[in-house]
PDBML (XML) file of the C-alpha atoms, coordinates in Angstrom:
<?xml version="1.0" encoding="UTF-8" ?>
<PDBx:datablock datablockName="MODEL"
   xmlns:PDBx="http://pdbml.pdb.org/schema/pdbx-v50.xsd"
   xmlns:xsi="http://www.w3.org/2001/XMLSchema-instance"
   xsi:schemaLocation="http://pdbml.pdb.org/schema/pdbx-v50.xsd pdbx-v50.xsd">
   <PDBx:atom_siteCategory>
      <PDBx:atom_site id="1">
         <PDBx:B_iso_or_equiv>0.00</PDBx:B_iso_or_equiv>
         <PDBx:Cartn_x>261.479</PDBx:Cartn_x>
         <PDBx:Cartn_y>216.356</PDBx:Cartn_y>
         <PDBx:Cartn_z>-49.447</PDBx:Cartn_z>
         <PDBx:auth_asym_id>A</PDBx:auth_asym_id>
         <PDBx:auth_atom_id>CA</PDBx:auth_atom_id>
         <PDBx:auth_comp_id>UNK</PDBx:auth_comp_id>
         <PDBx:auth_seq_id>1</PDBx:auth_seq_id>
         <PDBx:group_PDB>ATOM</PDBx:group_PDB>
         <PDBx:label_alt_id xsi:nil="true" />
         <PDBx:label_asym_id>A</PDBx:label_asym_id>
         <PDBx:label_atom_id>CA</PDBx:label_atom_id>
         <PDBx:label_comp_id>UNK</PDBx:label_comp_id>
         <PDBx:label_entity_id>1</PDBx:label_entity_id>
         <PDBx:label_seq_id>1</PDBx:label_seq_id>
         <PDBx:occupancy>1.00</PDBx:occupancy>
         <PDBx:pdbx_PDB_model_num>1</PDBx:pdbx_PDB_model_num>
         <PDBx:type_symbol>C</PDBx:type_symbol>
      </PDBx:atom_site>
      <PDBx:atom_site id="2">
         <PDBx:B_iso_or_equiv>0.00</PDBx:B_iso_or_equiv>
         <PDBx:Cartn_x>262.546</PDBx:Cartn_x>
         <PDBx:Cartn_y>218.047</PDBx:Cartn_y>
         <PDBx:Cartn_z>-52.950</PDBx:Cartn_z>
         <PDBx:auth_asym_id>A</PDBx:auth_asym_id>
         <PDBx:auth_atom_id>CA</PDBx:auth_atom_id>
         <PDBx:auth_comp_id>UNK</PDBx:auth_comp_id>
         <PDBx:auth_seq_id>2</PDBx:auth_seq_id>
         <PDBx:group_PDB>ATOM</PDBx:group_PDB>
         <PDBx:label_alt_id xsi:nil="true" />
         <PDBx:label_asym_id>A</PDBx:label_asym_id>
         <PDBx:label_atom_id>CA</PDBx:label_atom_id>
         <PDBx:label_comp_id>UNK</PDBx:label_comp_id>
         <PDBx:label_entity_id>1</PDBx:label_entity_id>
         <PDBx:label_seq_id>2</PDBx:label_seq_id>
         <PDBx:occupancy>1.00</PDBx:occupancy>
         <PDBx:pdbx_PDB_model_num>1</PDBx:pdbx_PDB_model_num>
         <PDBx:type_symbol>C</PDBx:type_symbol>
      </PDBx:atom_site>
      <PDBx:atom_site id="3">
         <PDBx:B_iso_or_equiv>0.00</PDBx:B_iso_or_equiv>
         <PDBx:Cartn_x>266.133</PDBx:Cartn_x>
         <PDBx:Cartn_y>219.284</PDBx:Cartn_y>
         <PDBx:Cartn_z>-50.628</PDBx:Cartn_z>
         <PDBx:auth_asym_id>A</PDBx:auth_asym_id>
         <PDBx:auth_atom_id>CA</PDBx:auth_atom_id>
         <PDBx:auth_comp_id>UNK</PDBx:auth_comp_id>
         <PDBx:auth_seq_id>3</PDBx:auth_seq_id>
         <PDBx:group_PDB>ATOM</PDBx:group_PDB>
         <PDBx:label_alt_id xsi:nil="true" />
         <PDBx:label_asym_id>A</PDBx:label_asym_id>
         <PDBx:label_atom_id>CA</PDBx:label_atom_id>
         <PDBx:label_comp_id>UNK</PDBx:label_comp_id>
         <PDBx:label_entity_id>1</PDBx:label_entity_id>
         <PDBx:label_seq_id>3</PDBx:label_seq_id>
         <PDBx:occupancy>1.00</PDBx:occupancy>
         <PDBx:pdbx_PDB_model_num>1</PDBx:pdbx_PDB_model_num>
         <PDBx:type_symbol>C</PDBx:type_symbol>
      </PDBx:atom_site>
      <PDBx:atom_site id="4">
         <PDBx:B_iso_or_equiv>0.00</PDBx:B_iso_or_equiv>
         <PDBx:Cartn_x>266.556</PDBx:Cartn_x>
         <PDBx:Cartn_y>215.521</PDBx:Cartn_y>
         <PDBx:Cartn_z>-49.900</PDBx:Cartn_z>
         <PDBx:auth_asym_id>A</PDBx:auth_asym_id>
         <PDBx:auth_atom_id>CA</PDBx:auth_atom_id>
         <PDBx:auth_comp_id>UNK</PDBx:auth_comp_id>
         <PDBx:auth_seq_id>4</PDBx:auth_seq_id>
         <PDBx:group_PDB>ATOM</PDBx:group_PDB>
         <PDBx:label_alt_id xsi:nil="true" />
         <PDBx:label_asym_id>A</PDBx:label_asym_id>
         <PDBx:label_atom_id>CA</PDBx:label_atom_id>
         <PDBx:label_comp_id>UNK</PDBx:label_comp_id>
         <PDBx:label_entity_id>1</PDBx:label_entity_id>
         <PDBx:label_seq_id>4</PDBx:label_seq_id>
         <PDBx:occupancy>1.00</PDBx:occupancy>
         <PDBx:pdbx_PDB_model_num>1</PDBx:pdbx_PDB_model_num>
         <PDBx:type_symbol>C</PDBx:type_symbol>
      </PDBx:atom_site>
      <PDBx:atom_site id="5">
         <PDBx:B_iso_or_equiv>0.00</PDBx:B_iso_or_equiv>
         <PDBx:Cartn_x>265.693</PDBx:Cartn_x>
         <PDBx:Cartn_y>214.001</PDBx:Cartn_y>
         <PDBx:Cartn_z>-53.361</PDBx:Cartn_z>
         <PDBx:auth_asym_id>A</PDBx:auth_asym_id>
         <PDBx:auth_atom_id>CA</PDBx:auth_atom_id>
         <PDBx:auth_comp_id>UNK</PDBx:auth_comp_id>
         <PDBx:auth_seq_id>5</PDBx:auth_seq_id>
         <PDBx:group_PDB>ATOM</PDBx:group_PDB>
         <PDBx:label_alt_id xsi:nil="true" />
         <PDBx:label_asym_id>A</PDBx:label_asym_id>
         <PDBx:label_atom_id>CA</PDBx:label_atom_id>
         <PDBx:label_comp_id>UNK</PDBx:label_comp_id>
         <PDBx:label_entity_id>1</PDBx:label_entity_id>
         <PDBx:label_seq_id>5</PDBx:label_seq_id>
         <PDBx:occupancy>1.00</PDBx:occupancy>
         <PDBx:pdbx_PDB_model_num>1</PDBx:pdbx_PDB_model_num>
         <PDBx:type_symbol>C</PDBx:type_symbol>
      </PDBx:atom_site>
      <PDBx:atom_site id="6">
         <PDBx:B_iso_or_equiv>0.00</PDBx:B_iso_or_equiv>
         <PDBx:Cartn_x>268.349</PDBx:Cartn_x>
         <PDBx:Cartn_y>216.211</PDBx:Cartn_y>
         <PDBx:Cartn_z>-54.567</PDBx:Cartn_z>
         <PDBx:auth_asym_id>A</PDBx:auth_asym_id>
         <PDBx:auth_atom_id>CA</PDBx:auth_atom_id>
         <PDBx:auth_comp_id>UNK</PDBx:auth_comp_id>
         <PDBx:auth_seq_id>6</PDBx:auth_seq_id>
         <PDBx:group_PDB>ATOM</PDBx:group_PDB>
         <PDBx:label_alt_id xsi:nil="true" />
         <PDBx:label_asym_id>A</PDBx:label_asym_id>
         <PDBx:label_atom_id>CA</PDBx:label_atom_id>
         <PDBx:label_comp_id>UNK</PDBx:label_comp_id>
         <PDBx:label_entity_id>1</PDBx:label_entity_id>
         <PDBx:label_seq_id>6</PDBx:label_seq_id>
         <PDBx:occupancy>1.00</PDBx:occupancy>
         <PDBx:pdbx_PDB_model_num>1</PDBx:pdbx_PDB_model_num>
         <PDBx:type_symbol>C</PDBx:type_symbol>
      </PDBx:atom_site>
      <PDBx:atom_site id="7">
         <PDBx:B_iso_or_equiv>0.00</PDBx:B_iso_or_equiv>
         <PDBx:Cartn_x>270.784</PDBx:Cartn_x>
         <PDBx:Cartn_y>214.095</PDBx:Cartn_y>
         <PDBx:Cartn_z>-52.971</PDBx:Cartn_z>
         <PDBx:auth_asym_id>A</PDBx:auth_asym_id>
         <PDBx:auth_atom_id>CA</PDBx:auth_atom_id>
         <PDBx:auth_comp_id>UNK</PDBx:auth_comp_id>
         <PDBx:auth_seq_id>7</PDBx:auth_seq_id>
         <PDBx:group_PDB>ATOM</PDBx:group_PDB>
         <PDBx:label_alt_id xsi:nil="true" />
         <PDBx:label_asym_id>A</PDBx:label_asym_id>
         <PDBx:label_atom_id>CA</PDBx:label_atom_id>
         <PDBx:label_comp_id>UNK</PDBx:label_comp_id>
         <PDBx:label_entity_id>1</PDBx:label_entity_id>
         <PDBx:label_seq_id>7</PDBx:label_seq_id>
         <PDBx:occupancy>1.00</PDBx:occupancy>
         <PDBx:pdbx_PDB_model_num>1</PDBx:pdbx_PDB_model_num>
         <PDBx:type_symbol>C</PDBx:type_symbol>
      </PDBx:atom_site>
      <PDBx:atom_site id="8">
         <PDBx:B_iso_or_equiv>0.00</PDBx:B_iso_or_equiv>
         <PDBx:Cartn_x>268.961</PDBx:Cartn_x>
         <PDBx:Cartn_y>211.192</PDBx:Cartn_y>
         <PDBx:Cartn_z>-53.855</PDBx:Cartn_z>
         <PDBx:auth_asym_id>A</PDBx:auth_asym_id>
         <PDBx:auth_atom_id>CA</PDBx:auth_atom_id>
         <PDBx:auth_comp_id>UNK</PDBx:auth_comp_id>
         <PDBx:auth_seq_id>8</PDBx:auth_seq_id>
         <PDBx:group_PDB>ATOM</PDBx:group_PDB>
         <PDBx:label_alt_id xsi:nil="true" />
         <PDBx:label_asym_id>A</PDBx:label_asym_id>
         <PDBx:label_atom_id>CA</PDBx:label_atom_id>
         <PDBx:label_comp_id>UNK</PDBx:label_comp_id>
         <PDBx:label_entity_id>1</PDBx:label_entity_id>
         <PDBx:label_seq_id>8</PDBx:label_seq_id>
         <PDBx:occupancy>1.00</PDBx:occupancy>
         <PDBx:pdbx_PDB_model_num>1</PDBx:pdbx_PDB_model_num>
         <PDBx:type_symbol>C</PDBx:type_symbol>
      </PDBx:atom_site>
      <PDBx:atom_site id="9">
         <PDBx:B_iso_or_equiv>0.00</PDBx:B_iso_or_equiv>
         <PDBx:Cartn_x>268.745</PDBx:Cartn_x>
         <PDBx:Cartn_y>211.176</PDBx:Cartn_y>
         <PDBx:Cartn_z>-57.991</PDBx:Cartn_z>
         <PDBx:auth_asym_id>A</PDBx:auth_asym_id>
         <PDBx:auth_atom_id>CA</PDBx:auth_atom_id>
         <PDBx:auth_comp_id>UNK</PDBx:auth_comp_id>
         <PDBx:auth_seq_id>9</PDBx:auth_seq_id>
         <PDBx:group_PDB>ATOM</PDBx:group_PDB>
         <PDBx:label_alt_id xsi:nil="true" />
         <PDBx:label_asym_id>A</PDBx:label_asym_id>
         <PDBx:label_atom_id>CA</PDBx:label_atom_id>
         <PDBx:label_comp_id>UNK</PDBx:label_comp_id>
         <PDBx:label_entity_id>1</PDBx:label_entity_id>
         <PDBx:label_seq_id>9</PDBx:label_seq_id>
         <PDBx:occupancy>1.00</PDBx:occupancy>
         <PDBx:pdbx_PDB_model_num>1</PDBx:pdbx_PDB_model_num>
         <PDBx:type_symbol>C</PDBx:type_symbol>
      </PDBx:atom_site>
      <PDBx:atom_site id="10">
         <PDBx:B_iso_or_equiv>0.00</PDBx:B_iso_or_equiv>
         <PDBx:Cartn_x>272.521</PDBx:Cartn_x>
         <PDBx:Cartn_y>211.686</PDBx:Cartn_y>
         <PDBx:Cartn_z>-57.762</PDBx:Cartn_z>
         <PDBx:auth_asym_id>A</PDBx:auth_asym_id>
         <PDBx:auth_atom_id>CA</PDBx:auth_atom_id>
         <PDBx:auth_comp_id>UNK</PDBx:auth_comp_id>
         <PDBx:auth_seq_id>10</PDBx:auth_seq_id>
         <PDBx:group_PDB>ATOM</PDBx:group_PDB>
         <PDBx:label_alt_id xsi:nil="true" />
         <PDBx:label_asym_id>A</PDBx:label_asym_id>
         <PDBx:label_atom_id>CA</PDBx:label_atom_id>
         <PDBx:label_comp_id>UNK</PDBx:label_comp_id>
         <PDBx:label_entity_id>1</PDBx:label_entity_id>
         <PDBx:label_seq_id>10</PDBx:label_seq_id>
         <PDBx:occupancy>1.00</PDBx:occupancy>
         <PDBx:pdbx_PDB_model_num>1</PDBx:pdbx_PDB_model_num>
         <PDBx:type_symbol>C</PDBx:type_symbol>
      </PDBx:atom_site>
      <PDBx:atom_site id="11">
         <PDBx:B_iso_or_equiv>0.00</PDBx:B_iso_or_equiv>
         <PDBx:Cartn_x>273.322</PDBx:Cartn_x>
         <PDBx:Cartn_y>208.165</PDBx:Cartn_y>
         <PDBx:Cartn_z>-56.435</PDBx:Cartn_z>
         <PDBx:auth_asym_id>A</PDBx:auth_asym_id>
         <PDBx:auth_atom_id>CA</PDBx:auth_atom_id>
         <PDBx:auth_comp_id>UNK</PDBx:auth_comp_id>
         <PDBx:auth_seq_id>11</PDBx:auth_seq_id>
         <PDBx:group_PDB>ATOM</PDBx:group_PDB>
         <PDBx:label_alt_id xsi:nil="true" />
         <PDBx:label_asym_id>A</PDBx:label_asym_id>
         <PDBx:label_atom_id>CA</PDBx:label_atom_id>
         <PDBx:label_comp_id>UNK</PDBx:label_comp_id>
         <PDBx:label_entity_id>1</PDBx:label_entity_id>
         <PDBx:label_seq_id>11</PDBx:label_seq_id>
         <PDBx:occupancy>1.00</PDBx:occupancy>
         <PDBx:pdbx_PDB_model_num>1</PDBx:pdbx_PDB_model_num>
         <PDBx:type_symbol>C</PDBx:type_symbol>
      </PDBx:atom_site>
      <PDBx:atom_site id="12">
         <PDBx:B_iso_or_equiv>0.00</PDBx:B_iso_or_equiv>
         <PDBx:Cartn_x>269.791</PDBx:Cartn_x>
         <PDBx:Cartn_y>205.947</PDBx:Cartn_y>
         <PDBx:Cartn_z>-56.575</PDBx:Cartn_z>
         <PDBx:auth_asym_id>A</PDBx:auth_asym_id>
         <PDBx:auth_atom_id>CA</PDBx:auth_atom_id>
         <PDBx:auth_comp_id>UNK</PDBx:auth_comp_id>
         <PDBx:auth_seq_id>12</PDBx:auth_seq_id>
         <PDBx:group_PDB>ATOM</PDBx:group_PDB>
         <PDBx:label_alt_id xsi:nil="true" />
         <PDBx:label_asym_id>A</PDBx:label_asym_id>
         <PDBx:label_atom_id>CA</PDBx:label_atom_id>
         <PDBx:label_comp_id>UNK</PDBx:label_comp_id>
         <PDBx:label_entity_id>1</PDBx:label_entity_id>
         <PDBx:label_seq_id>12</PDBx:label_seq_id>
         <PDBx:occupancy>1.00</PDBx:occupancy>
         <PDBx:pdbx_PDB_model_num>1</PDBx:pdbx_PDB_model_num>
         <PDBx:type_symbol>C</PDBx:type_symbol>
      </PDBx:atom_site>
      <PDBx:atom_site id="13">
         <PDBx:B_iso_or_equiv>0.00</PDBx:B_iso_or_equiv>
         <PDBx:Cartn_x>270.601</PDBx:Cartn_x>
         <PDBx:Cartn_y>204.643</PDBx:Cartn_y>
         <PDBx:Cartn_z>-59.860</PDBx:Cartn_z>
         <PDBx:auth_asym_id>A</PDBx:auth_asym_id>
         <PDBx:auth_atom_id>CA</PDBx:auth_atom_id>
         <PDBx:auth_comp_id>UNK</PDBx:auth_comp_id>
         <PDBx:auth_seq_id>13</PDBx:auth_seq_id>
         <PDBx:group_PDB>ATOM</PDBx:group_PDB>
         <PDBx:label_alt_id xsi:nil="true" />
         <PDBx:label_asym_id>A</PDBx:label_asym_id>
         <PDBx:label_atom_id>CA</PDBx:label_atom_id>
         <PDBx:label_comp_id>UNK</PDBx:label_comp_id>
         <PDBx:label_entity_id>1</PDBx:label_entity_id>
         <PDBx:label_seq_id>13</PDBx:label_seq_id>
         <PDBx:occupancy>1.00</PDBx:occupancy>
         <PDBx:pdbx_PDB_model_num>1</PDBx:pdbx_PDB_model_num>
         <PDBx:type_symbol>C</PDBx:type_symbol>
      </PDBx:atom_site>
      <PDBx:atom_site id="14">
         <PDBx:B_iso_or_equiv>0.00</PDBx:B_iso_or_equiv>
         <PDBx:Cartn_x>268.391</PDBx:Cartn_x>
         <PDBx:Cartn_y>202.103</PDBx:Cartn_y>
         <PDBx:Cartn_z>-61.094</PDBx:Cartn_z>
         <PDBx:auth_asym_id>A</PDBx:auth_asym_id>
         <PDBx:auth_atom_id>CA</PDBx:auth_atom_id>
         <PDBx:auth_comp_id>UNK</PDBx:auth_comp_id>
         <PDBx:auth_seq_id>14</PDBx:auth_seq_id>
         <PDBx:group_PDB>ATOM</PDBx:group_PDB>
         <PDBx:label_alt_id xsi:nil="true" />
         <PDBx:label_asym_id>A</PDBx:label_asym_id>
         <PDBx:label_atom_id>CA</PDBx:label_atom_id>
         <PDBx:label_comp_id>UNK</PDBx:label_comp_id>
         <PDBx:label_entity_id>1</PDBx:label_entity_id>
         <PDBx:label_seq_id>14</PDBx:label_seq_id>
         <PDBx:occupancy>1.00</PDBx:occupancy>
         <PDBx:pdbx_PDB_model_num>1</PDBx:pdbx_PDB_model_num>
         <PDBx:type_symbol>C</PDBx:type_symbol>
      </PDBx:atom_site>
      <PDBx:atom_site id="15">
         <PDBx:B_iso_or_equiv>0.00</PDBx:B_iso_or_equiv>
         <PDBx:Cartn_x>267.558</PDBx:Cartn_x>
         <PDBx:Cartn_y>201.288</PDBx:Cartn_y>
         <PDBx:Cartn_z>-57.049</PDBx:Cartn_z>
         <PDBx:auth_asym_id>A</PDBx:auth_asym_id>
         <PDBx:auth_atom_id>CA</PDBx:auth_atom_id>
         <PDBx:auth_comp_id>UNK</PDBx:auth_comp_id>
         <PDBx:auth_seq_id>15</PDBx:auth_seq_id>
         <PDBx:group_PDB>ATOM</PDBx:group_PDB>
         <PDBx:label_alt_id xsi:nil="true" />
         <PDBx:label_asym_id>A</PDBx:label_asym_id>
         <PDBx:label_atom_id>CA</PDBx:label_atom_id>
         <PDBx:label_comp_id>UNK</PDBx:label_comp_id>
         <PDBx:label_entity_id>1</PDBx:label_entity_id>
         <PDBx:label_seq_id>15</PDBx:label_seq_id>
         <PDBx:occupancy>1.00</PDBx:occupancy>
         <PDBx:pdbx_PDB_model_num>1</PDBx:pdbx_PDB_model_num>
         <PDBx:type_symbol>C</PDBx:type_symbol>
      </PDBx:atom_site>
      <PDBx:atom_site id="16">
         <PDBx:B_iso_or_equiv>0.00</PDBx:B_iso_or_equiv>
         <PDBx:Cartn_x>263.721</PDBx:Cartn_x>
         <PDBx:Cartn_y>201.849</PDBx:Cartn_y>
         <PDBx:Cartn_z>-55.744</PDBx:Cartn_z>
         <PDBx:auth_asym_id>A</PDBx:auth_asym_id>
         <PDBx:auth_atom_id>CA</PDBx:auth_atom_id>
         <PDBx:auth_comp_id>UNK</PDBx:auth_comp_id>
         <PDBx:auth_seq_id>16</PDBx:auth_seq_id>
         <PDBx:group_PDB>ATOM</PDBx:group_PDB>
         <PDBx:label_alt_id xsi:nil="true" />
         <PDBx:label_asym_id>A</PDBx:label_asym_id>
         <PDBx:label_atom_id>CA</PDBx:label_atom_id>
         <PDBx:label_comp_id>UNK</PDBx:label_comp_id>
         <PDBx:label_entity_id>1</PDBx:label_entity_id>
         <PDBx:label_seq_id>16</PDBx:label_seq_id>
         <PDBx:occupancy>1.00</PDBx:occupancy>
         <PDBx:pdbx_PDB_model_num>1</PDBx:pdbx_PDB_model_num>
         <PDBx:type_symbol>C</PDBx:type_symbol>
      </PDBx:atom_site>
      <PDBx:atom_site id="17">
         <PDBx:B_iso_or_equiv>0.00</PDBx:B_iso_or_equiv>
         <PDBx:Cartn_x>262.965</PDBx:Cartn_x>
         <PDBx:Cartn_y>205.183</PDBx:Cartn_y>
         <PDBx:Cartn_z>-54.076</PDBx:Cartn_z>
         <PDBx:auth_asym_id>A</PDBx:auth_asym_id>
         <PDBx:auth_atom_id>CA</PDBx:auth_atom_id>
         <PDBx:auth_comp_id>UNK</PDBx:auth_comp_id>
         <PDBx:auth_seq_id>17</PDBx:auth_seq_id>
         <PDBx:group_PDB>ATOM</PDBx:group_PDB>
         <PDBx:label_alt_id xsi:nil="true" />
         <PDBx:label_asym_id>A</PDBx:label_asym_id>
         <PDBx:label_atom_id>CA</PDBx:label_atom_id>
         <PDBx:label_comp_id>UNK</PDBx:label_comp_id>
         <PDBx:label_entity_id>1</PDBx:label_entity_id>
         <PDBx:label_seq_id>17</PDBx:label_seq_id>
         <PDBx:occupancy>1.00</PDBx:occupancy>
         <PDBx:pdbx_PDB_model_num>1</PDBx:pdbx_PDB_model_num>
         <PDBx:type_symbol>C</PDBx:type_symbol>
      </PDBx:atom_site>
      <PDBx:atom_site id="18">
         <PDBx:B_iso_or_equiv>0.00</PDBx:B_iso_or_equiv>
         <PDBx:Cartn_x>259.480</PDBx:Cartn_x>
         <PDBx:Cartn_y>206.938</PDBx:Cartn_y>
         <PDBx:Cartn_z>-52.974</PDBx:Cartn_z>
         <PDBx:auth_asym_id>A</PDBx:auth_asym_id>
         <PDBx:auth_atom_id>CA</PDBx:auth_atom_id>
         <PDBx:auth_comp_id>UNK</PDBx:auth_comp_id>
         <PDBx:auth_seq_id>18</PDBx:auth_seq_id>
         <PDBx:group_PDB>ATOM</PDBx:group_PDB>
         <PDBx:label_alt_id xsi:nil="true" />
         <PDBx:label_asym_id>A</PDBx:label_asym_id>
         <PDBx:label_atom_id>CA</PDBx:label_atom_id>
         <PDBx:label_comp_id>UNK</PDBx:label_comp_id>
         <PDBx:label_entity_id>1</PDBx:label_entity_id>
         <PDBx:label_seq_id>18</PDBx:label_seq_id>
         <PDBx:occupancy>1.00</PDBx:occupancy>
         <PDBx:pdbx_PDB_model_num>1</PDBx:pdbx_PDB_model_num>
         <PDBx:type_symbol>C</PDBx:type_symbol>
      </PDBx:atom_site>
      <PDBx:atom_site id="19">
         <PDBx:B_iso_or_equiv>0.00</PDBx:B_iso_or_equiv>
         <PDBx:Cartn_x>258.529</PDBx:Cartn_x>
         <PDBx:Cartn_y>210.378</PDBx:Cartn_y>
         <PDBx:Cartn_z>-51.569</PDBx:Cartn_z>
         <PDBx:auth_asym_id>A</PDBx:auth_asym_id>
         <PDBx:auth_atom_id>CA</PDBx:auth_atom_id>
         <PDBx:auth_comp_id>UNK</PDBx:auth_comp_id>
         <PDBx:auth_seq_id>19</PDBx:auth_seq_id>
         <PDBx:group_PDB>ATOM</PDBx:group_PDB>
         <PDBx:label_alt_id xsi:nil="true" />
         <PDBx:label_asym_id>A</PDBx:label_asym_id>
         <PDBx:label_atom_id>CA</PDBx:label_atom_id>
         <PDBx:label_comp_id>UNK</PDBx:label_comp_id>
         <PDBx:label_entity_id>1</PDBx:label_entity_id>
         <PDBx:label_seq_id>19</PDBx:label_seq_id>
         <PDBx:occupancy>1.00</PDBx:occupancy>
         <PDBx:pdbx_PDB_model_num>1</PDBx:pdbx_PDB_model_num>
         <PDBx:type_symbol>C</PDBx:type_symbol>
      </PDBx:atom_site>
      <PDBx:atom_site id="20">
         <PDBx:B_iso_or_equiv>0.00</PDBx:B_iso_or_equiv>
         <PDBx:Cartn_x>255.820</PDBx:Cartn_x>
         <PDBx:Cartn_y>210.076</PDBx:Cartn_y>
         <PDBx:Cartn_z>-49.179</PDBx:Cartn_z>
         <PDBx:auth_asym_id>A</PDBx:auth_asym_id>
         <PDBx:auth_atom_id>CA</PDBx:auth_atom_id>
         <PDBx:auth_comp_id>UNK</PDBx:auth_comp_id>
         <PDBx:auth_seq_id>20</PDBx:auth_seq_id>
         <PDBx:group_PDB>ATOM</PDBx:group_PDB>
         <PDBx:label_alt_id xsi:nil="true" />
         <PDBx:label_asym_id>A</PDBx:label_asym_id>
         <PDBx:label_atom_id>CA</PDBx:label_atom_id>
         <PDBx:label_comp_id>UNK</PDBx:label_comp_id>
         <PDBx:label_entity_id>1</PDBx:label_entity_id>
         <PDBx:label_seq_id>20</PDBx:label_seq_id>
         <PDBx:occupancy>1.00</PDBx:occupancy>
         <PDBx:pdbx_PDB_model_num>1</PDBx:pdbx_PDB_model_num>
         <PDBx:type_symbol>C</PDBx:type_symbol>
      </PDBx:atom_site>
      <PDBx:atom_site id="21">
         <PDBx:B_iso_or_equiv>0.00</PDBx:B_iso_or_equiv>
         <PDBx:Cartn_x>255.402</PDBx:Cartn_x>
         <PDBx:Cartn_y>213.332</PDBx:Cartn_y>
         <PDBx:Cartn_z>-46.853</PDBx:Cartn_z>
         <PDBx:auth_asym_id>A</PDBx:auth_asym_id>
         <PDBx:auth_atom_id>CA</PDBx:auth_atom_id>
         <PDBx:auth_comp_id>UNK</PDBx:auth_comp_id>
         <PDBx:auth_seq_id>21</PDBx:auth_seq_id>
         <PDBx:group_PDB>ATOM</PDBx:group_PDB>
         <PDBx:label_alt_id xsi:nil="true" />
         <PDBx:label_asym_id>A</PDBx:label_asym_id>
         <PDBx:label_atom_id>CA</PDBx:label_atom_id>
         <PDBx:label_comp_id>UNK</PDBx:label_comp_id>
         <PDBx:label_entity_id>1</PDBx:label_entity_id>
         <PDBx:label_seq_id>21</PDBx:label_seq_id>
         <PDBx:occupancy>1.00</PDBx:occupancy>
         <PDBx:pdbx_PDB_model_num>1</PDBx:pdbx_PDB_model_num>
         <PDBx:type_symbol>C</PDBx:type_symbol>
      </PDBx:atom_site>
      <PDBx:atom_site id="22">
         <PDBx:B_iso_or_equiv>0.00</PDBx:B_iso_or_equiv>
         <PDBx:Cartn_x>253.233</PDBx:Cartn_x>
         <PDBx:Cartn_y>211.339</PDBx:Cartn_y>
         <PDBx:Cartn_z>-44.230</PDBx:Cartn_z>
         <PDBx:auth_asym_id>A</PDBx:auth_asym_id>
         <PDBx:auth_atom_id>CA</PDBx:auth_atom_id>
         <PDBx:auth_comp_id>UNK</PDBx:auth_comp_id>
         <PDBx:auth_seq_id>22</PDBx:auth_seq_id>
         <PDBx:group_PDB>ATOM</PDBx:group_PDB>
         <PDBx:label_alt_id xsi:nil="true" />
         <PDBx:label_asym_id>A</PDBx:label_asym_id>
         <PDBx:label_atom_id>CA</PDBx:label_atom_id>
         <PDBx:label_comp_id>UNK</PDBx:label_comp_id>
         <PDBx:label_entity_id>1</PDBx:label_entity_id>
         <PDBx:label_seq_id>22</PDBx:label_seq_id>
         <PDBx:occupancy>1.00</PDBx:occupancy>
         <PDBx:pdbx_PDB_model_num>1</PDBx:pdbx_PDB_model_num>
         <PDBx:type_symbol>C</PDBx:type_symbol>
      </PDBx:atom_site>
      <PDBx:atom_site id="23">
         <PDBx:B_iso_or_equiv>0.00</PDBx:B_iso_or_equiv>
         <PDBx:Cartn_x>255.026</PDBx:Cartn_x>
         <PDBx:Cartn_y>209.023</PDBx:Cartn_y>
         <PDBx:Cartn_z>-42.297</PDBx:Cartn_z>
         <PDBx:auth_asym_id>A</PDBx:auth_asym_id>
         <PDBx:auth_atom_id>CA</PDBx:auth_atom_id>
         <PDBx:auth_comp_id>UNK</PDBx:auth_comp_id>
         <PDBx:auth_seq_id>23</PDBx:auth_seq_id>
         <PDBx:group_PDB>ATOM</PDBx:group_PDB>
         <PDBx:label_alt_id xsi:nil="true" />
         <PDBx:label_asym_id>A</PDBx:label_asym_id>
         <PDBx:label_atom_id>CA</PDBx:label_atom_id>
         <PDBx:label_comp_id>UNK</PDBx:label_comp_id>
         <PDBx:label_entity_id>1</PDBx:label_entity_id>
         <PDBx:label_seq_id>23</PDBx:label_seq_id>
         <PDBx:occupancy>1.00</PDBx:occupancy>
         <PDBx:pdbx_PDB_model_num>1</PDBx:pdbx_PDB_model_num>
         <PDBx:type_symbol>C</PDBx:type_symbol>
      </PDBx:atom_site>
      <PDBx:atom_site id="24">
         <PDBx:B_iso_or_equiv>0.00</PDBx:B_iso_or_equiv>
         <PDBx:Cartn_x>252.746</PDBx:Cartn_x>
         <PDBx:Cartn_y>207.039</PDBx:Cartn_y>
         <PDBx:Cartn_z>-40.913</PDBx:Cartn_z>
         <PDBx:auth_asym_id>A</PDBx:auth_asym_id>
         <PDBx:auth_atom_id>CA</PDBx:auth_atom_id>
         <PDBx:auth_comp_id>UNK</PDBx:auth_comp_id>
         <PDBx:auth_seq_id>24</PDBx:auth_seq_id>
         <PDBx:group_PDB>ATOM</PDBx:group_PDB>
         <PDBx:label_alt_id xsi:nil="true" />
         <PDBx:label_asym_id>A</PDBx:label_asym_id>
         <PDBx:label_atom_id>CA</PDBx:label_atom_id>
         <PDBx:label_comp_id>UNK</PDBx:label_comp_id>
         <PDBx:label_entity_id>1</PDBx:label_entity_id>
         <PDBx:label_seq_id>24</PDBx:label_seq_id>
         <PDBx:occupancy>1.00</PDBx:occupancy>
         <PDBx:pdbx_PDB_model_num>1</PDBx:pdbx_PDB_model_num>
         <PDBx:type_symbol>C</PDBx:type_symbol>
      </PDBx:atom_site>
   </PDBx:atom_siteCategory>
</PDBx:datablock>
């Protein structure tokens, strides 16, 4: 998950996003 959020801060912007390891 911290590989992926990588990618995610650099274009998220002021858009929602969550980390939650169990998918369920």
């Amino acid at each position: 998950l911290r590989e992926i959020e990588v990618g995610i801060k650099e274009k998220i912007g002021n858009k929602i996003y969550e980390c939650i390891p169990d998918r369920r």
